[in-house]
C-alpha atoms as a PDB file:
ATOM      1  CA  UNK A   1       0.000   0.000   0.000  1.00  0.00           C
ATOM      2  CA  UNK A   2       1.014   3.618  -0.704  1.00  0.00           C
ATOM      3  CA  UNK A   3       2.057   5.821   1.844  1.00  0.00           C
ATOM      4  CA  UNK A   4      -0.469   8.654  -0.144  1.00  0.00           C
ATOM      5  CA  UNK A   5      -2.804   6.074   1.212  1.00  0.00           C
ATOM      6  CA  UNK A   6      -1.221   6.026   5.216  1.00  0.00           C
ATOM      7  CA  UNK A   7      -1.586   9.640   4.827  1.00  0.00           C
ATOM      8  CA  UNK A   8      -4.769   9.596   3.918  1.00  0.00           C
ATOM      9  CA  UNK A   9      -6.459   7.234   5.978  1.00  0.00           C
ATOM     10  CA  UNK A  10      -4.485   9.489   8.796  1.00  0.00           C
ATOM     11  CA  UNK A  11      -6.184  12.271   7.944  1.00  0.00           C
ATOM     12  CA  UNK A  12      -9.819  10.352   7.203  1.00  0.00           C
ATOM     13  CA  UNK A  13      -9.760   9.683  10.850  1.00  0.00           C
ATOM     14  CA  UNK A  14      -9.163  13.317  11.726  1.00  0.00           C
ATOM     15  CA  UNK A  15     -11.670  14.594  10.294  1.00  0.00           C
ATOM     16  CA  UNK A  16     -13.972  12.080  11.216  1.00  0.00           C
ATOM     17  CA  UNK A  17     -13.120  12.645  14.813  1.00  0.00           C
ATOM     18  CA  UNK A  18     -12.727  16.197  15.059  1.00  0.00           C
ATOM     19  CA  UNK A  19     -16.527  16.502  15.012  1.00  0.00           C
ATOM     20  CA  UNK A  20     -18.244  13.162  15.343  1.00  0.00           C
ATOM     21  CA  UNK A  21     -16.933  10.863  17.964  1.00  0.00           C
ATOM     22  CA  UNK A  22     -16.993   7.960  17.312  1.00  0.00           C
ATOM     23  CA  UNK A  23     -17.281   3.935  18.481  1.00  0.00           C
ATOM     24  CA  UNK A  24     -14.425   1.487  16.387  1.00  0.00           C
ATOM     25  CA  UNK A  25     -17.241   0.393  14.150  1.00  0.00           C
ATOM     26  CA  UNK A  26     -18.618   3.492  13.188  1.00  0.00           C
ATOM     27  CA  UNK A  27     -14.426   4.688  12.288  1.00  0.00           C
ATOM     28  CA  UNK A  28     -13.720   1.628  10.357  1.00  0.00           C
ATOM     29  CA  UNK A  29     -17.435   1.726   8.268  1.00  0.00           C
ATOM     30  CA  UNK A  30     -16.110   5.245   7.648  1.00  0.00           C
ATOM     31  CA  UNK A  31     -12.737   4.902   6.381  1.00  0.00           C
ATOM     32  CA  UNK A  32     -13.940   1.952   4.484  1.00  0.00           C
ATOM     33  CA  UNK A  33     -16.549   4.049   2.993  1.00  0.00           C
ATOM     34  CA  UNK A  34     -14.389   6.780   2.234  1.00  0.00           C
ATOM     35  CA  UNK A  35     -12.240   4.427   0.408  1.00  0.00           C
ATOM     36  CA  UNK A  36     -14.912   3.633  -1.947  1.00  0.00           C
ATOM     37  CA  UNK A  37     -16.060   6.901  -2.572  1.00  0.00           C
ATOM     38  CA  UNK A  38     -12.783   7.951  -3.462  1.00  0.00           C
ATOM     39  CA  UNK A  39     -12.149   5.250  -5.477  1.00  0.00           C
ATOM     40  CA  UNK A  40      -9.219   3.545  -3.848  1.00  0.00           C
ATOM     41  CA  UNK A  41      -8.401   0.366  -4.458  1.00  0.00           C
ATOM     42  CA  UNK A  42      -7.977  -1.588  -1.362  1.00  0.00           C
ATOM     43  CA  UNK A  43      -7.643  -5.462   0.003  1.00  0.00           C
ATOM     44  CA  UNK A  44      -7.902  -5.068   3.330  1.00  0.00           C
ATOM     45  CA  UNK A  45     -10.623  -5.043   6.548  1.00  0.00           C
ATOM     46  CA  UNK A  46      -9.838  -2.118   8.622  1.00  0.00           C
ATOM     47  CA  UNK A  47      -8.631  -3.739  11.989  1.00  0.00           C
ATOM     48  CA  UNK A  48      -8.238  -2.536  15.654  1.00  0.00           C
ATOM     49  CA  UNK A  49      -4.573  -3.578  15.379  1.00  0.00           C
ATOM     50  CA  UNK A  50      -4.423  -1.416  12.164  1.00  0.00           C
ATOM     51  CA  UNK A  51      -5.931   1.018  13.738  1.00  0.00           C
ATOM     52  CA  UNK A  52      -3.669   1.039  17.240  1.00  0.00           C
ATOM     53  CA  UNK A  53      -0.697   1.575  14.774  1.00  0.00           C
ATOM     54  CA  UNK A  54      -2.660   4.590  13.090  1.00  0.00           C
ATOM     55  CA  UNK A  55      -3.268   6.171  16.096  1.00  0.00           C
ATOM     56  CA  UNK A  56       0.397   6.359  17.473  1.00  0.00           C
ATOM     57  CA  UNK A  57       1.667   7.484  13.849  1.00  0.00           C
ATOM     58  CA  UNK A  58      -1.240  10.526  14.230  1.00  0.00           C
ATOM     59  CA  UNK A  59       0.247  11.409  17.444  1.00  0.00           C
ATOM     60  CA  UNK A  60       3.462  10.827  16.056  1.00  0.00           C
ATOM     61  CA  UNK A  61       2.790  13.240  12.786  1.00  0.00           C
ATOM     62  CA  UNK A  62       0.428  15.675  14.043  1.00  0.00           C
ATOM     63  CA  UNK A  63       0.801  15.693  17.341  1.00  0.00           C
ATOM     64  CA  UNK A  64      -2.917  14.474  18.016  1.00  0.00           C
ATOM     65  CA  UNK A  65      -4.447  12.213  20.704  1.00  0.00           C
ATOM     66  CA  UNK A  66      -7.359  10.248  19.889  1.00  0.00           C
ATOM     67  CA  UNK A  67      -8.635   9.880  22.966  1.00  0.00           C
ATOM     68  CA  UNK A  68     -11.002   7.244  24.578  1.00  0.00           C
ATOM     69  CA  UNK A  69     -14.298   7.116  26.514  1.00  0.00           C
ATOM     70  CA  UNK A  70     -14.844   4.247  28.395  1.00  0.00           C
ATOM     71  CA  UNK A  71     -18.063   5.478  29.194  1.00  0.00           C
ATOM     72  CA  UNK A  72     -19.828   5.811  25.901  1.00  0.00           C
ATOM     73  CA  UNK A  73     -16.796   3.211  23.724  1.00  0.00           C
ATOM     74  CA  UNK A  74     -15.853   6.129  21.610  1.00  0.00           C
ATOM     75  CA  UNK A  75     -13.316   7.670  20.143  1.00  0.00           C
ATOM     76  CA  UNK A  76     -12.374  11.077  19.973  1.00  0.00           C
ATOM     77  CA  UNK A  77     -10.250  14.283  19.060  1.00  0.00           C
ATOM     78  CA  UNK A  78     -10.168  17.411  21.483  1.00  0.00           C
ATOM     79  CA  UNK A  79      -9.951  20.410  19.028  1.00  0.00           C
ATOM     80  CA  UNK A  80      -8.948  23.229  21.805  1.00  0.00           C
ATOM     81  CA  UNK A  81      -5.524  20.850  22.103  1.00  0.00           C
ATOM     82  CA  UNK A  82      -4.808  21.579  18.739  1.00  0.00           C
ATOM     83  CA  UNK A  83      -1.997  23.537  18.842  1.00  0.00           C
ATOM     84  CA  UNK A  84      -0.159  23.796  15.395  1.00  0.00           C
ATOM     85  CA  UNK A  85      -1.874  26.147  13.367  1.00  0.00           C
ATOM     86  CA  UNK A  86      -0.352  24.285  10.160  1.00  0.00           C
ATOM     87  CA  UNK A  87      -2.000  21.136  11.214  1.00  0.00           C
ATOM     88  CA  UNK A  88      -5.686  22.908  12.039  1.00  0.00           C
ATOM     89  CA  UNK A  89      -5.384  24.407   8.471  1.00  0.00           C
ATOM     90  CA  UNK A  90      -4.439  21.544   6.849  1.00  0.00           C
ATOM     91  CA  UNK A  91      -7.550  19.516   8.056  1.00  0.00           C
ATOM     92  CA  UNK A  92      -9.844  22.655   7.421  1.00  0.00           C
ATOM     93  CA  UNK A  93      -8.509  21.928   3.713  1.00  0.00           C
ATOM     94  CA  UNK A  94      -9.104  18.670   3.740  1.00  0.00           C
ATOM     95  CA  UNK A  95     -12.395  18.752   5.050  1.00  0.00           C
ATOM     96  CA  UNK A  96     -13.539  21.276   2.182  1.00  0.00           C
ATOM     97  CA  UNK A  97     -11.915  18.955  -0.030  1.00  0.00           C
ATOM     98  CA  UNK A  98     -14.041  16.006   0.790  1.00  0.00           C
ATOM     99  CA  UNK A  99     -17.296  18.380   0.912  1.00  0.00           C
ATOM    100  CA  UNK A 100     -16.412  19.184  -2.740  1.00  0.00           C
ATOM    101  CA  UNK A 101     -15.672  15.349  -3.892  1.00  0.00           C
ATOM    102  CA  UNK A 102     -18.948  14.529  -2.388  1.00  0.00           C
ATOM    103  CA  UNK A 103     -21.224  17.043  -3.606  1.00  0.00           C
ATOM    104  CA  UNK A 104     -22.251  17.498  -7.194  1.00  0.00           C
ATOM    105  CA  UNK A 105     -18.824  18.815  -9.107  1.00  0.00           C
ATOM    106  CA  UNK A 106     -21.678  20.655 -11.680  1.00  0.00           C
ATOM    107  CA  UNK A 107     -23.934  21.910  -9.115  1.00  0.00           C
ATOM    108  CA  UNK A 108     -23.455  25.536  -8.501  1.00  0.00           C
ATOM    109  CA  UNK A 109     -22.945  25.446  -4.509  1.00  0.00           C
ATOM    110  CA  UNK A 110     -19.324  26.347  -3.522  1.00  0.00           C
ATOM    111  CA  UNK A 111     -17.839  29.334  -4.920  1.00  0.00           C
ATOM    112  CA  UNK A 112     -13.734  29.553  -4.634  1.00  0.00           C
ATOM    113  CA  UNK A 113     -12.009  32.622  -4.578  1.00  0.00           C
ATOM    114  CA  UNK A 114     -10.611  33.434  -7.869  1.00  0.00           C
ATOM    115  CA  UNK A 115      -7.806  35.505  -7.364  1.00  0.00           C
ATOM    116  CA  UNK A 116      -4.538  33.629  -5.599  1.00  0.00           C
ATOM    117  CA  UNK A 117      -1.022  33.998  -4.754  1.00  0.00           C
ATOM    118  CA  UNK A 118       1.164  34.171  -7.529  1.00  0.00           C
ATOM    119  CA  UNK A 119       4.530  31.913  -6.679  1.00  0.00           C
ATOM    120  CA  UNK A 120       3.176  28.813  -4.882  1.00  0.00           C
ATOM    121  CA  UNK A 121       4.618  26.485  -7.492  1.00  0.00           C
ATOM    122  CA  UNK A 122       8.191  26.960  -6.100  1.00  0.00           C
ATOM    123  CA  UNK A 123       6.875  25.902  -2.589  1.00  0.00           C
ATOM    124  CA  UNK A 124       7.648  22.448  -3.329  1.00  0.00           C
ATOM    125  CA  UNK A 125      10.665  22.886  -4.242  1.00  0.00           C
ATOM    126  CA  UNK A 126      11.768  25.285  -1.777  1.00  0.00           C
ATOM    127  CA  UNK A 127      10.793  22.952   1.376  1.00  0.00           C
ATOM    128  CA  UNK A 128      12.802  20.268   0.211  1.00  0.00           C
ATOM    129  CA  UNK A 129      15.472  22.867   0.069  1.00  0.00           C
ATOM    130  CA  UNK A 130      14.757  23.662   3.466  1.00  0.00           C
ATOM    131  CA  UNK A 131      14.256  20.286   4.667  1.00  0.00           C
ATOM    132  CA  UNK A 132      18.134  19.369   2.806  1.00  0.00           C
ATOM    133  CA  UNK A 133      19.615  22.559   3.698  1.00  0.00           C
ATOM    134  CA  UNK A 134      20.523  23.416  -0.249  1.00  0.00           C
ATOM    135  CA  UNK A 135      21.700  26.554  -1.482  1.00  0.00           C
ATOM    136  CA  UNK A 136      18.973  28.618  -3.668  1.00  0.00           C
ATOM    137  CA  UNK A 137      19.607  30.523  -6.131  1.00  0.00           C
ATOM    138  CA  UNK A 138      17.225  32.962  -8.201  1.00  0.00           C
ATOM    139  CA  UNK A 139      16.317  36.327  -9.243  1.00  0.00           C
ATOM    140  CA  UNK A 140      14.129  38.520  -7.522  1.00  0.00           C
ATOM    141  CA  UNK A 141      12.013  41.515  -7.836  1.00  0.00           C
ATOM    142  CA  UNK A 142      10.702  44.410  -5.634  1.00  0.00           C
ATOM    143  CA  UNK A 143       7.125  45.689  -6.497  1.00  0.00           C
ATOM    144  CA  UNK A 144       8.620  49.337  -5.985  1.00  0.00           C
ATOM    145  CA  UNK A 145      11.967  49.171  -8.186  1.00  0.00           C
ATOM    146  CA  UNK A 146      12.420  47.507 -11.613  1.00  0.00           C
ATOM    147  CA  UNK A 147      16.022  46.216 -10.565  1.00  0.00           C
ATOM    148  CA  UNK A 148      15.732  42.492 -11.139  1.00  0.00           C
ATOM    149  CA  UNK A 149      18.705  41.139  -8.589  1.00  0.00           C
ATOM    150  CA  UNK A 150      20.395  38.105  -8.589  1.00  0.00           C
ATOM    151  CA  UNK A 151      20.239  36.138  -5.502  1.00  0.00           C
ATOM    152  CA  UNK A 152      22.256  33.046  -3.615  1.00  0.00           C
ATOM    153  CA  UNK A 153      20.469  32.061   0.082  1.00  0.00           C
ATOM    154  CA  UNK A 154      20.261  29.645   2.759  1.00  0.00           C
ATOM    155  CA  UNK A 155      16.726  29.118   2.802  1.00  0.00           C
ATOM    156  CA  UNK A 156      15.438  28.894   6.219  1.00  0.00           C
ATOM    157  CA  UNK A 157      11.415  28.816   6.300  1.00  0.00           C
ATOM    158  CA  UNK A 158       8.257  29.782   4.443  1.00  0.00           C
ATOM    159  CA  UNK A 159       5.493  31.855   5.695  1.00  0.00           C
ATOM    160  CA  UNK A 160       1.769  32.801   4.996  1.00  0.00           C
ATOM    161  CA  UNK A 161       0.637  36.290   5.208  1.00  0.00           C
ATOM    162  CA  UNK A 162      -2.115  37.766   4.220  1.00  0.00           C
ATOM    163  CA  UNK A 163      -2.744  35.363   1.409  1.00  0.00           C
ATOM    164  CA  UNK A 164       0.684  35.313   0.213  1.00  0.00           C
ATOM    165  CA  UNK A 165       4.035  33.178   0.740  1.00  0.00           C
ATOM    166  CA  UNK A 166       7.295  34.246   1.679  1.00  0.00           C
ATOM    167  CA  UNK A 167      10.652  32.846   2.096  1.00  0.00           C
ATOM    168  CA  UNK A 168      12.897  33.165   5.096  1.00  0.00           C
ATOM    169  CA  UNK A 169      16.344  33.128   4.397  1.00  0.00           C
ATOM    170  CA  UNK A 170      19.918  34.117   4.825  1.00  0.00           C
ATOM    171  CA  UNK A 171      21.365  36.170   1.905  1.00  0.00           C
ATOM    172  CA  UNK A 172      24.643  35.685   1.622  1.00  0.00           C
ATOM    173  CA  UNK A 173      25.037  39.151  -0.176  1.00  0.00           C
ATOM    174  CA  UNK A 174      25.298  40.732   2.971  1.00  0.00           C
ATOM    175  CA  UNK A 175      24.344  37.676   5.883  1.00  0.00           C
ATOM    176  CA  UNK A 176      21.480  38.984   6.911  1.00  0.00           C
ATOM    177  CA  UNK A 177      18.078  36.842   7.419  1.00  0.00           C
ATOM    178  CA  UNK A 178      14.934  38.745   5.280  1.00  0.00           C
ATOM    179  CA  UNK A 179      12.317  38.167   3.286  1.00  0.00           C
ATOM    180  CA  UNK A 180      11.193  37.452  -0.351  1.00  0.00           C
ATOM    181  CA  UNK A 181       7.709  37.049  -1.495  1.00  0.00           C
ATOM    182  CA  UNK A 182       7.020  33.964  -3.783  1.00  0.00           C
ATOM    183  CA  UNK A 183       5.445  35.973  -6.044  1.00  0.00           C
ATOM    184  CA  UNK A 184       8.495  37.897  -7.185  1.00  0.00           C
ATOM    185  CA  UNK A 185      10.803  34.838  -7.066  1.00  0.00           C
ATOM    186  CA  UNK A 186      11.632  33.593 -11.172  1.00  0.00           C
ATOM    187  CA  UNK A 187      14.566  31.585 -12.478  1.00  0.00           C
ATOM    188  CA  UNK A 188      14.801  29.168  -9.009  1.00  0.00           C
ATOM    189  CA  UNK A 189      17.269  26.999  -9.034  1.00  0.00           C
ATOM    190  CA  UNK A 190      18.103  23.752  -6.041  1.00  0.00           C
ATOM    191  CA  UNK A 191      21.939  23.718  -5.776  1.00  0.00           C
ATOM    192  CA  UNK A 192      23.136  20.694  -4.591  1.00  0.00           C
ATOM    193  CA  UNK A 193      25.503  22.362  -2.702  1.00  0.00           C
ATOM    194  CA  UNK A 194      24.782  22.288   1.326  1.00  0.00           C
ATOM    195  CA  UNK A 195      25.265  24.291   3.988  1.00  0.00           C
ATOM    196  CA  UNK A 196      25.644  24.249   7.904  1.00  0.00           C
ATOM    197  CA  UNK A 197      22.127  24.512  10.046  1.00  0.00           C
ATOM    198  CA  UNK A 198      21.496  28.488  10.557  1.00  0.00           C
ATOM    199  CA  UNK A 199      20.571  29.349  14.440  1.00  0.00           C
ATOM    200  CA  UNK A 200      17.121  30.919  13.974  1.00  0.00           C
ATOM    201  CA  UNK A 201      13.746  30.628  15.464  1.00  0.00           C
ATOM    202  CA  UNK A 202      11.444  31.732  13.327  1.00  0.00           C
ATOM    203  CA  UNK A 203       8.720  31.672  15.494  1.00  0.00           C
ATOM    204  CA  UNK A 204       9.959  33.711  17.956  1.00  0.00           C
ATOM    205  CA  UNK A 205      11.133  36.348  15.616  1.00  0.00           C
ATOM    206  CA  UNK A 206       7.884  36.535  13.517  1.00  0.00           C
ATOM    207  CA  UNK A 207       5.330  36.138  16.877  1.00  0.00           C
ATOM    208  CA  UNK A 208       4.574  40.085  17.264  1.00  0.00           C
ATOM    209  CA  UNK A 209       4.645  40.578  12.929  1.00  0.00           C
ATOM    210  CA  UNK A 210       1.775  41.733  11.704  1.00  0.00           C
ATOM    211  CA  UNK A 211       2.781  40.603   8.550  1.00  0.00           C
ATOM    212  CA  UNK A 212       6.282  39.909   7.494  1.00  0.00           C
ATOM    213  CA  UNK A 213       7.720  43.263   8.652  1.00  0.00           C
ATOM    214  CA  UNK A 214       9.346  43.700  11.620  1.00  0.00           C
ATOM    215  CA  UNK A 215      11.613  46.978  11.212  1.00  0.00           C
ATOM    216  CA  UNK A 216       9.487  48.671  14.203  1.00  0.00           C
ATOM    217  CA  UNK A 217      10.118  47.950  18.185  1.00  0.00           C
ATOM    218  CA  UNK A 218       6.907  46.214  19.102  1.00  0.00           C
ATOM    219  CA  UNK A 219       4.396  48.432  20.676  1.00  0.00           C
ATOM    220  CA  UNK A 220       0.723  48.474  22.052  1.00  0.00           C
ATOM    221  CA  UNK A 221      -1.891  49.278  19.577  1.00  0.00           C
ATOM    222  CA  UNK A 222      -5.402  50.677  20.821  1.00  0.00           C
ATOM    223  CA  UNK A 223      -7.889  50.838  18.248  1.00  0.00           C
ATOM    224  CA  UNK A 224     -11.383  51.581  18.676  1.00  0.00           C
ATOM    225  CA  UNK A 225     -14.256  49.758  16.437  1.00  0.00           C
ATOM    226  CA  UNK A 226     -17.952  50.326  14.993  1.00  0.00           C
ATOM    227  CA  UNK A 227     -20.040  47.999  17.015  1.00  0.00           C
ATOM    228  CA  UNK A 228     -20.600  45.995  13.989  1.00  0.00           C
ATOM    229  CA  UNK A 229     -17.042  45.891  12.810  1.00  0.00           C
ATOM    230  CA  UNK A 230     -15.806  45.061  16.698  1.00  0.00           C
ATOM    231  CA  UNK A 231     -18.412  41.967  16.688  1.00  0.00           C
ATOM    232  CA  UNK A 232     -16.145  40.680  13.216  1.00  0.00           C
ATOM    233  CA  UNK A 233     -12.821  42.144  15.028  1.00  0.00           C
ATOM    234  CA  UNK A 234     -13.318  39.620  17.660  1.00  0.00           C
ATOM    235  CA  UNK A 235     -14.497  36.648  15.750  1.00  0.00           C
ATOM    236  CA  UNK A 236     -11.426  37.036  13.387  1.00  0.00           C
ATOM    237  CA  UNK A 237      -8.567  38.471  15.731  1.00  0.00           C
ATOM    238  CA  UNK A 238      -6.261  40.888  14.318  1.00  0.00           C
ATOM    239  CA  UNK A 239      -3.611  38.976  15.731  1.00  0.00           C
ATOM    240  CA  UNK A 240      -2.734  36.712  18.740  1.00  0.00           C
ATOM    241  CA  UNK A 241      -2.205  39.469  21.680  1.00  0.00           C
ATOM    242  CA  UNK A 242      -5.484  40.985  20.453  1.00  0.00           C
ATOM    243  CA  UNK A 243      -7.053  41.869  23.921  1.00  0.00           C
ATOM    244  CA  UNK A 244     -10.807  43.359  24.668  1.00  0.00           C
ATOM    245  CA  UNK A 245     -10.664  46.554  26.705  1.00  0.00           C
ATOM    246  CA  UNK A 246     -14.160  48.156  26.412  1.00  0.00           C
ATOM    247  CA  UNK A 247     -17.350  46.510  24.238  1.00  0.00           C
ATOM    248  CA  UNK A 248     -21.081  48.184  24.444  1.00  0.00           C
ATOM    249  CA  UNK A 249     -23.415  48.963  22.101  1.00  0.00           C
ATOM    250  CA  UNK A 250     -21.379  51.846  20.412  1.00  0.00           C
ATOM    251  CA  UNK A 251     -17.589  50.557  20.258  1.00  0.00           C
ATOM    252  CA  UNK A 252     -15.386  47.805  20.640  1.00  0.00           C
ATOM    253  CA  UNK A 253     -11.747  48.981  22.123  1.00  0.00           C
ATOM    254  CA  UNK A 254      -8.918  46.406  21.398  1.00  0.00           C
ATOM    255  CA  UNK A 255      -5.089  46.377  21.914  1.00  0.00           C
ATOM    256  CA  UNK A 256      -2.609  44.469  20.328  1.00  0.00           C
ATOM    257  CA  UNK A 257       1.295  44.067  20.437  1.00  0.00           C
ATOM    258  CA  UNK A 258       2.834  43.942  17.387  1.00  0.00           C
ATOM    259  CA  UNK A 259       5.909  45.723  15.095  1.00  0.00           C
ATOM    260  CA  UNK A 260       3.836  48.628  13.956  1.00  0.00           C
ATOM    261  CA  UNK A 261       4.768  48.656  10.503  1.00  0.00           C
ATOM    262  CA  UNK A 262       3.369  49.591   7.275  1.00  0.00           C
ATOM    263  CA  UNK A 263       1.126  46.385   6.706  1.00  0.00           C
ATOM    264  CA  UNK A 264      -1.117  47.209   9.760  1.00  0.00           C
ATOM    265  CA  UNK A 265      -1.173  50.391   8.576  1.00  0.00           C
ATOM    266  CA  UNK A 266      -2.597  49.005   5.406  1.00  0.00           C
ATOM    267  CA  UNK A 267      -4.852  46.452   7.061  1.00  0.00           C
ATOM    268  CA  UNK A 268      -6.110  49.734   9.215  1.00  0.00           C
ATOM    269  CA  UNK A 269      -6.787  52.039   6.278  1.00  0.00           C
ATOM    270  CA  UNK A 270      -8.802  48.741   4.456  1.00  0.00           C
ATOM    271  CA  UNK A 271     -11.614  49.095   7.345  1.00  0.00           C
ATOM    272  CA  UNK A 272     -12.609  52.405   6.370  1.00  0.00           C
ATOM    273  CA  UNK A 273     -14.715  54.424   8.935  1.00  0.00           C
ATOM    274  CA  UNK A 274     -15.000  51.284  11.042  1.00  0.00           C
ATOM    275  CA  UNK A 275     -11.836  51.823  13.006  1.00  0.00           C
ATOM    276  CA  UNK A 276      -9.759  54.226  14.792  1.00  0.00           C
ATOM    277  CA  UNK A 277      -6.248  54.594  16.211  1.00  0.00           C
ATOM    278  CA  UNK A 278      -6.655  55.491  20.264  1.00  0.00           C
ATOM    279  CA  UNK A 279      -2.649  54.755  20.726  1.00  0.00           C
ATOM    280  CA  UNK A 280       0.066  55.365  19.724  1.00  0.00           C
ATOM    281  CA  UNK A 281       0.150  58.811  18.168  1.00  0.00           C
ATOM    282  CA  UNK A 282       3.197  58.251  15.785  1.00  0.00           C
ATOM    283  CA  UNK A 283       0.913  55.727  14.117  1.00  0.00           C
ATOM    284  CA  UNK A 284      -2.471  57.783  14.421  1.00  0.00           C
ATOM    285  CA  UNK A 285      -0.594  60.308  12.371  1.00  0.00           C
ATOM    286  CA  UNK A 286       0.651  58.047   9.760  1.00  0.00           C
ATOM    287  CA  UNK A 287      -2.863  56.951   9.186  1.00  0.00           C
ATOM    288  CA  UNK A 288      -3.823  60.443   9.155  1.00  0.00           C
ATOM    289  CA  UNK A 289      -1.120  61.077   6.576  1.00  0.00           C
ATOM    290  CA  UNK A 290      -2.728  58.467   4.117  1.00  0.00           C
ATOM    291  CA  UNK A 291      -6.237  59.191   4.462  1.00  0.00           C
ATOM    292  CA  UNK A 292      -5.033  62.912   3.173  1.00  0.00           C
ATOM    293  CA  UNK A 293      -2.705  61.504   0.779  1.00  0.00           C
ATOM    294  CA  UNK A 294      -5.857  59.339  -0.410  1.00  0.00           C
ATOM    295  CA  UNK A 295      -8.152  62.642  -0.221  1.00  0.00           C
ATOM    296  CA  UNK A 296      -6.149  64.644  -2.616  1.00  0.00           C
ATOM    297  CA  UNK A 297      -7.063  62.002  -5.645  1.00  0.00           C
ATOM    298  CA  UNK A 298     -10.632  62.600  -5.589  1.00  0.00           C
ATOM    299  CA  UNK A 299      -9.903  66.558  -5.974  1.00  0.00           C
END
């Protein structure tokens, strides 16, 4: 058996867990079923011992416990101890992906968003980069200048912001650790030539970014919201230091710590009316600044 089909069958049991526990008859008429559906060939009766294996490689993977309930002889998956964002998005994925294999492929019910990140075919590539610790080399370009550079890194990580993919690295123009979106990578090239591990938690050097931009000291940010907009604001947090200071029917007062650079900015000016800086008053002003620079179009 293919280990597409391991993974699979891995992540079969997630998702049947995450929201239906579940007794070992009720998992195994499942992942049978899903077998079928999806058209995979198998010769084999899903078995407790198969399944005793699966659930130590899940915890193994992903980090997951399938816990059991003596009580009612079911199975189960705690969602609040699921930590790694990566993971949690994954299985979202997945979980739309089976909604969309099982519906009617010509019935007009799910609507995808069109417009995507440009770049996300070199993400493949990239990780196993990462993964080997190869040299990259390709050119890149900056939205704001038409100098197309040559570049050599060690590639450290990718990220996910705001819909778009990034690559950590060293440059070795200079040795210092930045970014480069996907989008404006061309010409990639896997060396084959290695290099030694680079000290560098990403984590920990991304966890107050709004963004990908980290230039500013991290400060607290106190915005104020609509009523309307606050009620979204704290279903979807800006981030995760976002903090409720003050809610009634007329405003919704947040703060947040985070780099206060220009992509908050951006993601401030997007909400319109809805929101206001409170604190601090470098960035109130900057905001300011925009909204007039924005004014003077429309004269």
């Amino acid at each position: 058996m293919s280990k597409l089909i391991f993974f699979k069958r891995y992540l079969y049991i997630i998702d049947r867990l995450r929201s239906h526990p579940s007794s070992f008859t009720e998992l195994q008429e499942y992942v049978m079923n899903k077998f079928s559906k999806a058209d995979i060939k198998t010769d084999f009766e899903y078995s407790v011992r198969t399944f005793e294996r699966d659930k130590k490689d899940i915890q193994k993977l992903f980090g997951i416990i399938i816990q059991y309930d003596r009580k009612d002889k079911s199975y189960c998956i705690d969602e609040e101890e699921i930590e790694d964002q990566s993971v949690t998005r994954m299985m979202d994925a997945f979980s739309i992906h089976h909604a969309l294999q099982e519906g009617n492929k010509f019935s007009p019910s799910v609507f995808l968003e069109k417009r995507k990140s440009l770049g996300t075919e070199h993400i493949h590539g990239i990780i196993h980069a990462i993964q080997n610790r190869f040299i990259l080399k390709f050119t890149h370009q900056k939205h704001w200048d038409d100098d197309i550079t040559e570049r050599k890194v060690y590639p450290i990580a990718i990220k996910e912001s705001q819909q778009r993919w990034y690559l950590i690295a060293l440059d070795k123009k200079d040795e210092h650790i930045k970014t480069f979106g996907l989008d404006r990578i061309s010409n990639l090239n896997i060396t084959d030539t290695k290099f030694k591990p680079i000290s560098y938690n990403v984590e920990k050097e991304f966890k107050d970014a709004f963004g990908v931009e980290t230039y500013e000291p991290v400060q607290k940010i106190v915005l104020e919201f609509s009523w309307k907009q606050g009620n979204y604001i704290k279903s979807f947090p800006l981030h995760e230091s976002q903090h409720i200071l003050e809610e009634n029917k007329k405003r919704v007062l947040i703060e947040i710590y985070i780099h206060p650079t220009h992509h908050i900015i951006m993601e401030i000016l997007k909400l319109g009316s809805d929101v206001k800086v409170i604190e601090p008053l470098f960035l109130q002003n900057e905001v300011k600044k925009c909204i007039a620079e924005m004014g003077k179009l429309y004269k």
